[in-house]
C-alpha atoms as a PDB file:
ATOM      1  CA  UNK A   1      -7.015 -15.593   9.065  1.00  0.00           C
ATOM      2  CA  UNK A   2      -6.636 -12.047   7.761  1.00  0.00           C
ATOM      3  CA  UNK A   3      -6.229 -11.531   4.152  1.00  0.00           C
ATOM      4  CA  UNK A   4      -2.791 -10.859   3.065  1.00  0.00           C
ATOM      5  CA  UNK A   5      -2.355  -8.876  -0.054  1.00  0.00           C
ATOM      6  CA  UNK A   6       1.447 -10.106  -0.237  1.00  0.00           C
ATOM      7  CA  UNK A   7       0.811 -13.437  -0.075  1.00  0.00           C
ATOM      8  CA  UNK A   8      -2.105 -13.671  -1.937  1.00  0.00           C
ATOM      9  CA  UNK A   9      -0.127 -12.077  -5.183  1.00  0.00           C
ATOM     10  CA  UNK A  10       3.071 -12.996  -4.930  1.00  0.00           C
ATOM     11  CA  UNK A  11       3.722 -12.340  -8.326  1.00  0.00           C
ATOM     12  CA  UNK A  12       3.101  -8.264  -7.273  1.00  0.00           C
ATOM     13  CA  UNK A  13       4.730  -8.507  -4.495  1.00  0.00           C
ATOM     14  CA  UNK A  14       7.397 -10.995  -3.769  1.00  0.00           C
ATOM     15  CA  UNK A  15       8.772 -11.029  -7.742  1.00  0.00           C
ATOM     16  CA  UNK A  16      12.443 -12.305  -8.464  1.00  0.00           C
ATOM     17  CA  UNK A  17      15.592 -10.169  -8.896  1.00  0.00           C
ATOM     18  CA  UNK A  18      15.626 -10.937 -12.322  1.00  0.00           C
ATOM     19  CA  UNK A  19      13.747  -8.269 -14.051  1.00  0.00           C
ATOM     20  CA  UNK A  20      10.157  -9.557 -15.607  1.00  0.00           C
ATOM     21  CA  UNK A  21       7.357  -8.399 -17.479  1.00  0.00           C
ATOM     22  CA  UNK A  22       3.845  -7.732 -15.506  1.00  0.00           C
ATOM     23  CA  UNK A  23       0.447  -6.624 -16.429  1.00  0.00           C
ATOM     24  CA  UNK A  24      -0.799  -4.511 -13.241  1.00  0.00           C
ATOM     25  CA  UNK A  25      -4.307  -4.319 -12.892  1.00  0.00           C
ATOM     26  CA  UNK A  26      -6.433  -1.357 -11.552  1.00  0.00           C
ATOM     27  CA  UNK A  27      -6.427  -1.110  -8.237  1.00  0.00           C
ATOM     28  CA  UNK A  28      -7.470   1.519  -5.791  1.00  0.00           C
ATOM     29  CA  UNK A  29      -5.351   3.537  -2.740  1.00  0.00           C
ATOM     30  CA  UNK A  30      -5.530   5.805   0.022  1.00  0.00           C
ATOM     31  CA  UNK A  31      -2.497   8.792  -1.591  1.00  0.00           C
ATOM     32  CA  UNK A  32      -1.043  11.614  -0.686  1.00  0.00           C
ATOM     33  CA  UNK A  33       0.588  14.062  -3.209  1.00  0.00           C
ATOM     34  CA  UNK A  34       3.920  15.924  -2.193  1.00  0.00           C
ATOM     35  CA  UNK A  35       7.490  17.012  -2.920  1.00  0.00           C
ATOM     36  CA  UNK A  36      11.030  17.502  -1.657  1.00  0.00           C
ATOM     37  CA  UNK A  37      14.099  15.810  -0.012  1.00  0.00           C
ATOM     38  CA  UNK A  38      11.845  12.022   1.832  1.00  0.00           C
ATOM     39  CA  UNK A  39      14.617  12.360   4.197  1.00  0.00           C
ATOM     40  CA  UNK A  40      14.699  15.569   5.350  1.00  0.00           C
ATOM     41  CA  UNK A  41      13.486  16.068   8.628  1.00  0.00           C
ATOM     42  CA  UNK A  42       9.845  16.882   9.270  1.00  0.00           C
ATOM     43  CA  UNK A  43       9.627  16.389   5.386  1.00  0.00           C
ATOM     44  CA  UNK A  44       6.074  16.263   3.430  1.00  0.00           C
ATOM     45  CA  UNK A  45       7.248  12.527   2.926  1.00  0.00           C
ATOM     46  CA  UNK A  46       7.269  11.223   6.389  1.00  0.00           C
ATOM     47  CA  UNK A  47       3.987  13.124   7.076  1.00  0.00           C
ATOM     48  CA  UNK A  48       2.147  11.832   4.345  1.00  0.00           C
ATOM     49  CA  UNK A  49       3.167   8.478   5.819  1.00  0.00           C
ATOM     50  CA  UNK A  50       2.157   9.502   9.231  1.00  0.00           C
ATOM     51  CA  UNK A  51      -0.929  10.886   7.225  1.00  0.00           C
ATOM     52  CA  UNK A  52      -1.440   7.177   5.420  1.00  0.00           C
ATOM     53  CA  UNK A  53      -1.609   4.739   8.587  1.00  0.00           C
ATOM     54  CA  UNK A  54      -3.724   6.520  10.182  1.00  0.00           C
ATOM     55  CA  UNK A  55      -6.406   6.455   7.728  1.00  0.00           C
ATOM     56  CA  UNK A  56      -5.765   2.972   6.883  1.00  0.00           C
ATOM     57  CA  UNK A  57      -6.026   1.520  10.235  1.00  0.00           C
ATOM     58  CA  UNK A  58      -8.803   3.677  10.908  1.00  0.00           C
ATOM     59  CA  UNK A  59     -10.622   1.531   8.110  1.00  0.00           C
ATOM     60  CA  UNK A  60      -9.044  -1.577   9.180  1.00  0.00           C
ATOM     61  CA  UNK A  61     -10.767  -0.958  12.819  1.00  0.00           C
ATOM     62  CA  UNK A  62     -13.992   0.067  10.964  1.00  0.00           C
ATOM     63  CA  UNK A  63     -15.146  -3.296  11.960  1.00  0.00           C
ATOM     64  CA  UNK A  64     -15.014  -2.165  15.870  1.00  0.00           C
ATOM     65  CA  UNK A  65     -17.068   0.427  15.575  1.00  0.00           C
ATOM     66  CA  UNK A  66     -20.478   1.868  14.078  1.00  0.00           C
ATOM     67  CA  UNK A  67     -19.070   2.113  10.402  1.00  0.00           C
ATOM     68  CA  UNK A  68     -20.232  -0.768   8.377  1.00  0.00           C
ATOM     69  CA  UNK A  69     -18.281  -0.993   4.830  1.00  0.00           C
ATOM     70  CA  UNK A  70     -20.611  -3.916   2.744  1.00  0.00           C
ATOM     71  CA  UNK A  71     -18.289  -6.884   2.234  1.00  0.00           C
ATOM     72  CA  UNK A  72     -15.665  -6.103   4.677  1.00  0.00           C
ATOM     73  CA  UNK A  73     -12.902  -8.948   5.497  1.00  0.00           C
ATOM     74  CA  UNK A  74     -10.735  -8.973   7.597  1.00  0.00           C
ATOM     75  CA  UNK A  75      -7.059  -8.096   6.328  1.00  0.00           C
ATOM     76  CA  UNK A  76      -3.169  -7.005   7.033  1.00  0.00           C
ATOM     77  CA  UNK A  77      -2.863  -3.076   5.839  1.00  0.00           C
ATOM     78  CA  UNK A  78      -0.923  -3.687   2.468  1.00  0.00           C
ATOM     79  CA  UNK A  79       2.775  -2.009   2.237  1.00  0.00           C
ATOM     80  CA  UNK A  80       3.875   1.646   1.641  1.00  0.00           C
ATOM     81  CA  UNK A  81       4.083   2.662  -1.817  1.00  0.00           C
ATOM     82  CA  UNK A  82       5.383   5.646  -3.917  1.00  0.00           C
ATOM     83  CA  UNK A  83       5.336   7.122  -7.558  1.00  0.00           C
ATOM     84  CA  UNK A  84       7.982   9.244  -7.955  1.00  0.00           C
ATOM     85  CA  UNK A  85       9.278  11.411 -10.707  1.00  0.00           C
ATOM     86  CA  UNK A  86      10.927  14.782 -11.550  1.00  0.00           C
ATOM     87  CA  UNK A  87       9.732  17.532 -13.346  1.00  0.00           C
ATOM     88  CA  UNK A  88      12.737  17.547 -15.427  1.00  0.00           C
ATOM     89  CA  UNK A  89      12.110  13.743 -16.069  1.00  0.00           C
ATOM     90  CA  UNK A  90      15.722  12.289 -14.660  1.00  0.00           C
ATOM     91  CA  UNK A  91      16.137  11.094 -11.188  1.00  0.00           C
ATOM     92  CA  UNK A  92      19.009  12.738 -10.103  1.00  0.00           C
ATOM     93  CA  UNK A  93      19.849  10.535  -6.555  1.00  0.00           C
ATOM     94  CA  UNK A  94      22.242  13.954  -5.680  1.00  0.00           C
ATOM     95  CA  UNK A  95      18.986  16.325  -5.855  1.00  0.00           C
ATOM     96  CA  UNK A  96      16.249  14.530  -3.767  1.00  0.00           C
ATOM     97  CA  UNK A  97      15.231  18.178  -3.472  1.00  0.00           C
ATOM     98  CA  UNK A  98      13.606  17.817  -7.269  1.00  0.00           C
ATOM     99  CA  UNK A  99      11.766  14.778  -6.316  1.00  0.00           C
ATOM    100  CA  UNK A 100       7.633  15.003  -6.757  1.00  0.00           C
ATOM    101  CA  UNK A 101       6.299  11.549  -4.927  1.00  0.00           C
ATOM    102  CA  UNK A 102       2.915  10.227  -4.446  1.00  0.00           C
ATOM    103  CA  UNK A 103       2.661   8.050  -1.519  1.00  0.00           C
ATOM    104  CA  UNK A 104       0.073   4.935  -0.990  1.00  0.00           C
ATOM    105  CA  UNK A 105      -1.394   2.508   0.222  1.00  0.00           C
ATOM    106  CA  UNK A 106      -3.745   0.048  -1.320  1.00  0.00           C
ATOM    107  CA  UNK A 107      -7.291  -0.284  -0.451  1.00  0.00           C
ATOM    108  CA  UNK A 108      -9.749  -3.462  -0.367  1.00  0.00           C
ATOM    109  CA  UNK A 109     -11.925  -3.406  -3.135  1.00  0.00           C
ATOM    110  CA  UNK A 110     -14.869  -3.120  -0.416  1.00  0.00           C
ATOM    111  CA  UNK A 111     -13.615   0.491   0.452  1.00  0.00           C
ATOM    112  CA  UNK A 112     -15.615   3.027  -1.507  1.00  0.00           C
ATOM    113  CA  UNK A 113     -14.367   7.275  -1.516  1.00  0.00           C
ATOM    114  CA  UNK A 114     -17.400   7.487   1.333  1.00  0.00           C
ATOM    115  CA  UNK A 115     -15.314   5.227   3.647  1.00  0.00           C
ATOM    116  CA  UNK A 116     -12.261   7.027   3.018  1.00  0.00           C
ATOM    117  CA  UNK A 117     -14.260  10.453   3.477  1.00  0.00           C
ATOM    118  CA  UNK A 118     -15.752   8.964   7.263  1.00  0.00           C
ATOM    119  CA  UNK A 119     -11.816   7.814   8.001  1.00  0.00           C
ATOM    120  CA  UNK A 120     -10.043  11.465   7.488  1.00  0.00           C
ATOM    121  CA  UNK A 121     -12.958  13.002   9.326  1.00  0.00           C
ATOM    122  CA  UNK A 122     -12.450  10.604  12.235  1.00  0.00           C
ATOM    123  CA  UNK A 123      -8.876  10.260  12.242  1.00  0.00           C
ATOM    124  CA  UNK A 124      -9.227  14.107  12.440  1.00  0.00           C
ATOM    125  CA  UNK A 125     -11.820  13.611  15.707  1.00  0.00           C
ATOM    126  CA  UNK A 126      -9.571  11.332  17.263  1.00  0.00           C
ATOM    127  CA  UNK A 127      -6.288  12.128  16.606  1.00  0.00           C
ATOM    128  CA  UNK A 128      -6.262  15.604  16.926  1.00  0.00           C
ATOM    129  CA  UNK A 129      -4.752  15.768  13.647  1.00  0.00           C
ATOM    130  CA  UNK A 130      -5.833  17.305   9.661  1.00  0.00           C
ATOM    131  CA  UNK A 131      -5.737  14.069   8.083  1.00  0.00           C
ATOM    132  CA  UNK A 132      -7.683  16.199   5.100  1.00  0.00           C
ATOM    133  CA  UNK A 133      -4.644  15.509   2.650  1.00  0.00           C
ATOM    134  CA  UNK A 134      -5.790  11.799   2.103  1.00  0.00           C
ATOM    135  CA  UNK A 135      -7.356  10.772  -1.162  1.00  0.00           C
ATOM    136  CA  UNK A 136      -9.003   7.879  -2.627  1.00  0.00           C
ATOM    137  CA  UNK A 137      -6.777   7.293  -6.081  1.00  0.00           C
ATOM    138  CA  UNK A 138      -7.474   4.976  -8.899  1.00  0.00           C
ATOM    139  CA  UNK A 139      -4.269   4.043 -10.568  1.00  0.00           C
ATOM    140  CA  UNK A 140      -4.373   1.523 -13.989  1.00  0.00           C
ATOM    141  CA  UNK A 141      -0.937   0.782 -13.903  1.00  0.00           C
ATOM    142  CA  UNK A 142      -1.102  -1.654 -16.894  1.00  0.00           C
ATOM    143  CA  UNK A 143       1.831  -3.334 -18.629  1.00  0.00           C
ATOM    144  CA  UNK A 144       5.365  -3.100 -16.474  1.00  0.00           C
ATOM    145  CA  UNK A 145       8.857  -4.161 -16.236  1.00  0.00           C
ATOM    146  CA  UNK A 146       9.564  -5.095 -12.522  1.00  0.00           C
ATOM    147  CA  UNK A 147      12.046  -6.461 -10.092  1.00  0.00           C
ATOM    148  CA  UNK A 148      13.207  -6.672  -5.971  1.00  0.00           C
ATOM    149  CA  UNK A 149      15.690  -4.640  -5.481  1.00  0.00           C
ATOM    150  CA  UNK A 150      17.444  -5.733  -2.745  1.00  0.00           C
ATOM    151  CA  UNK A 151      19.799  -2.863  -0.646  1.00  0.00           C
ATOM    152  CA  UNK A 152      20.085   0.452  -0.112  1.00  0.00           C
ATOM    153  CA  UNK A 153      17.478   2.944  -2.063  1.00  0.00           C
ATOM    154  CA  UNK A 154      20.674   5.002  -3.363  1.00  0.00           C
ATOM    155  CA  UNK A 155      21.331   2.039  -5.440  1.00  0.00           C
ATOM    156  CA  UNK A 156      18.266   1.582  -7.213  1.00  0.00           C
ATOM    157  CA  UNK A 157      20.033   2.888 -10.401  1.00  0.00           C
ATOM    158  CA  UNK A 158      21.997   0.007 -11.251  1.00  0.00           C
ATOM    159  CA  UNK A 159      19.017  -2.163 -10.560  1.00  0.00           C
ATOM    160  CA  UNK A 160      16.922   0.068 -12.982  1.00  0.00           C
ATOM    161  CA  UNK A 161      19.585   0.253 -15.423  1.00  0.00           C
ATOM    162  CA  UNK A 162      19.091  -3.781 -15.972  1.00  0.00           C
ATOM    163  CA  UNK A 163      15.100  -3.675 -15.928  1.00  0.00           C
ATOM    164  CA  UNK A 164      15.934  -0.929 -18.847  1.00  0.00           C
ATOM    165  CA  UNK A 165      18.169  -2.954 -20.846  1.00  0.00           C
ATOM    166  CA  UNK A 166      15.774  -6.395 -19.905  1.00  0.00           C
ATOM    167  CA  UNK A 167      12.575  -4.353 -21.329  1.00  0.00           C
ATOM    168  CA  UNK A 168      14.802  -3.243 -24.688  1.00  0.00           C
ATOM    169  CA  UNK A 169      15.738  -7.427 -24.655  1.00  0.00           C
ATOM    170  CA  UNK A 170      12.017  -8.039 -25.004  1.00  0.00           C
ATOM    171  CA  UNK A 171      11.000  -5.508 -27.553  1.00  0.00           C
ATOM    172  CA  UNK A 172       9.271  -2.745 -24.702  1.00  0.00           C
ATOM    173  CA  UNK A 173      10.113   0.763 -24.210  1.00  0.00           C
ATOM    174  CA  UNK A 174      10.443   2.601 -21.478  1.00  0.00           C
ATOM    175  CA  UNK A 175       6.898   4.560 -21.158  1.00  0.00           C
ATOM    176  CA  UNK A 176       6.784   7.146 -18.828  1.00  0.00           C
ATOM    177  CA  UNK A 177       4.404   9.723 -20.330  1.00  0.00           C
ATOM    178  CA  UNK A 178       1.724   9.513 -18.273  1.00  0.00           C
ATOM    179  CA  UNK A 179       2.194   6.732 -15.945  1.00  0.00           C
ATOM    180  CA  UNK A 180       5.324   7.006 -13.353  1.00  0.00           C
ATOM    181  CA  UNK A 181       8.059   5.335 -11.614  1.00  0.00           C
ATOM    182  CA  UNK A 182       6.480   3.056  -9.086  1.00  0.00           C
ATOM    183  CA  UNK A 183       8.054   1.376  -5.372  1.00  0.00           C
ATOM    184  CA  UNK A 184       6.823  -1.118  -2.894  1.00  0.00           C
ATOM    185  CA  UNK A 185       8.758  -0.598   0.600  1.00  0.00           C
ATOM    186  CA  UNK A 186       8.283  -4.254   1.995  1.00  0.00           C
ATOM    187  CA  UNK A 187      10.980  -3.320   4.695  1.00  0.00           C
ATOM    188  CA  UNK A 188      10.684  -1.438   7.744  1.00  0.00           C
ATOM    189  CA  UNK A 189      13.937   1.165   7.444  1.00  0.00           C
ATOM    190  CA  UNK A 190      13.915   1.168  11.049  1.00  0.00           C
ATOM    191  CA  UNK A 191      14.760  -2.449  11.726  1.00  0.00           C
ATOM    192  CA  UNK A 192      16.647  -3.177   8.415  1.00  0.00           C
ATOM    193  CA  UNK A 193      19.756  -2.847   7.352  1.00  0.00           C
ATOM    194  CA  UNK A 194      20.203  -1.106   4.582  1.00  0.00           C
ATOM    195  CA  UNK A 195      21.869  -3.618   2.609  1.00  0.00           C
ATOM    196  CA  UNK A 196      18.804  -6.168   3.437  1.00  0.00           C
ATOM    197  CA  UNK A 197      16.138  -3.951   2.123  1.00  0.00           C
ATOM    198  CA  UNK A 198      13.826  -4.977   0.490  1.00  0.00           C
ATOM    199  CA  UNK A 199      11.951  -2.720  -2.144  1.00  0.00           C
ATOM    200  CA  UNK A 200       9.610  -3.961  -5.640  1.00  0.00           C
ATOM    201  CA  UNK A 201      10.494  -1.337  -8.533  1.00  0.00           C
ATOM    202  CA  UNK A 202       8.098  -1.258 -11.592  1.00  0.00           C
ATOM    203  CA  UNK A 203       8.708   1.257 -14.544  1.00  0.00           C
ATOM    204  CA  UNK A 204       5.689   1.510 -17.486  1.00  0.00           C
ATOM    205  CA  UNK A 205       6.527  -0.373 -20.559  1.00  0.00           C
ATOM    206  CA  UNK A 206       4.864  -0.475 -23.859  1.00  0.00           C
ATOM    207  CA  UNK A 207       5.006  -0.865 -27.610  1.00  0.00           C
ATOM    208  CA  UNK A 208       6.090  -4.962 -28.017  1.00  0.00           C
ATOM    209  CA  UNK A 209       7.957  -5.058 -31.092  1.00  0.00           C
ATOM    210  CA  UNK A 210       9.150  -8.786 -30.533  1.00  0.00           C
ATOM    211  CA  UNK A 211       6.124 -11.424 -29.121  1.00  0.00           C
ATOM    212  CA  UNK A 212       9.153 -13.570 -26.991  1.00  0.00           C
ATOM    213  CA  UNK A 213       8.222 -11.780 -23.130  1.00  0.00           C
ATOM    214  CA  UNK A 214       6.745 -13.656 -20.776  1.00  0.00           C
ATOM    215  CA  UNK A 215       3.570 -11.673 -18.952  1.00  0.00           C
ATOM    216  CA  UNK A 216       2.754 -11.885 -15.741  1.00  0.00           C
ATOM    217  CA  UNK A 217      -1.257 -11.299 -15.377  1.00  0.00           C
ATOM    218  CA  UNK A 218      -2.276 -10.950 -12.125  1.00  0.00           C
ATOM    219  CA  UNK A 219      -6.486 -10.653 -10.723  1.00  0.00           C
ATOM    220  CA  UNK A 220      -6.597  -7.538  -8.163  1.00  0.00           C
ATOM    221  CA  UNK A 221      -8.458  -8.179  -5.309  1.00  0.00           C
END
């Protein structure tokens, strides 16, 4: 059976609605870097999407071909992600305009940069397509407040308002100085309704100034 990243760490993945405390470890993505309005037609958002599947089923079918990755398993392509912040350093829901966004995908451990390198050139070959925008991207994420959010994305701030005042409860600040605002999309917004989406928000925490949280400590694969 394929390896599941979702099942596998539940606690990253599939965590309450109740806000909790989580300590993220390293793990490494395919990512592309962009800006602007996600929705907007032909957007740099959808395309880094387009650009993301493609190079992560092109390592998923590695296994078909000539390119050998050492200590390849088989496993189900892990969910979309983003990072997402401003320049000015508010979301402002109004102004998706303003929005900078780094959109991912996580990688097996077994995937080195090389692999990722041989995927955009062959994606490239095959598809017809500059899939040269792809990088491999180490991201520590380290200690977090998280939650599901369950509905539509435009009302993510009430659900981040109460992982705010949760992290304050438990002695954390808000930290986001040099690590950002993070999503998991575990719903396809093409066959969900809005109000049954699901989507994992974690914002950086640190400084514990009371020792009553509960972590979280989850292995990466």
């Amino acid at each position: 059976m394929a390896f599941d990243f979702k099942k596998e760490y539940k606690e990253l993945y599939q965590p309450a609605t109740a806000p909790s405390i989580v300590q993220v470890p390293s793990m490494n993505y395919i990512a592309v870097k962009g800006k602007g309005d996600p929705n907007a037609e032909g957007s740099e958002y959808k395309r880094s999407i387009e650009m993301l599947y493609g190079i992560a089923y092109t390592l998923k079918m590695s296994k078909m071909g000539s390119h050998k990755m050492e200590g390849y398993f088989d496993y189900v392509v892990p969910p979309l992600e983003g990072l997402w912040w401003t320049e000015a350093g508010v979301f402002d829901y109004s102004d998706k305009q303003a929005f900078n966004f780094i959109s991912m995908i996580r990688l097996p451990d077994f995937v080195q940069p090389t692999d990722v390198d041989w995927a955009k050139d062959e994606a490239t070959r095959k598809k017809k397509a500059n899939y040269q925008a792809v990088e491999f991207f180490t991201y520590d994420e380290g200690l977090c407040v998280q939650c599901m959010h369950i509905g539509p994305y435009d009302n993510e701030p009430a659900t981040i308002s109460a992982m705010e005042r949760f992290a304050a409860s438990k002695g954390y600040l808000i930290d986001l100085v040099e690590r950002l605002h993070h999503e998991i999309y575990l719903s396809d917004p093409r066959k969900t309704a809005p109000e049954k989406t699901k989507t994992v928000i974690r914002i950086p925490v640190k400084t514990v100034l009371t020792p009553n949280a509960t972590i979280w400590k989850a292995e990466g694969k």
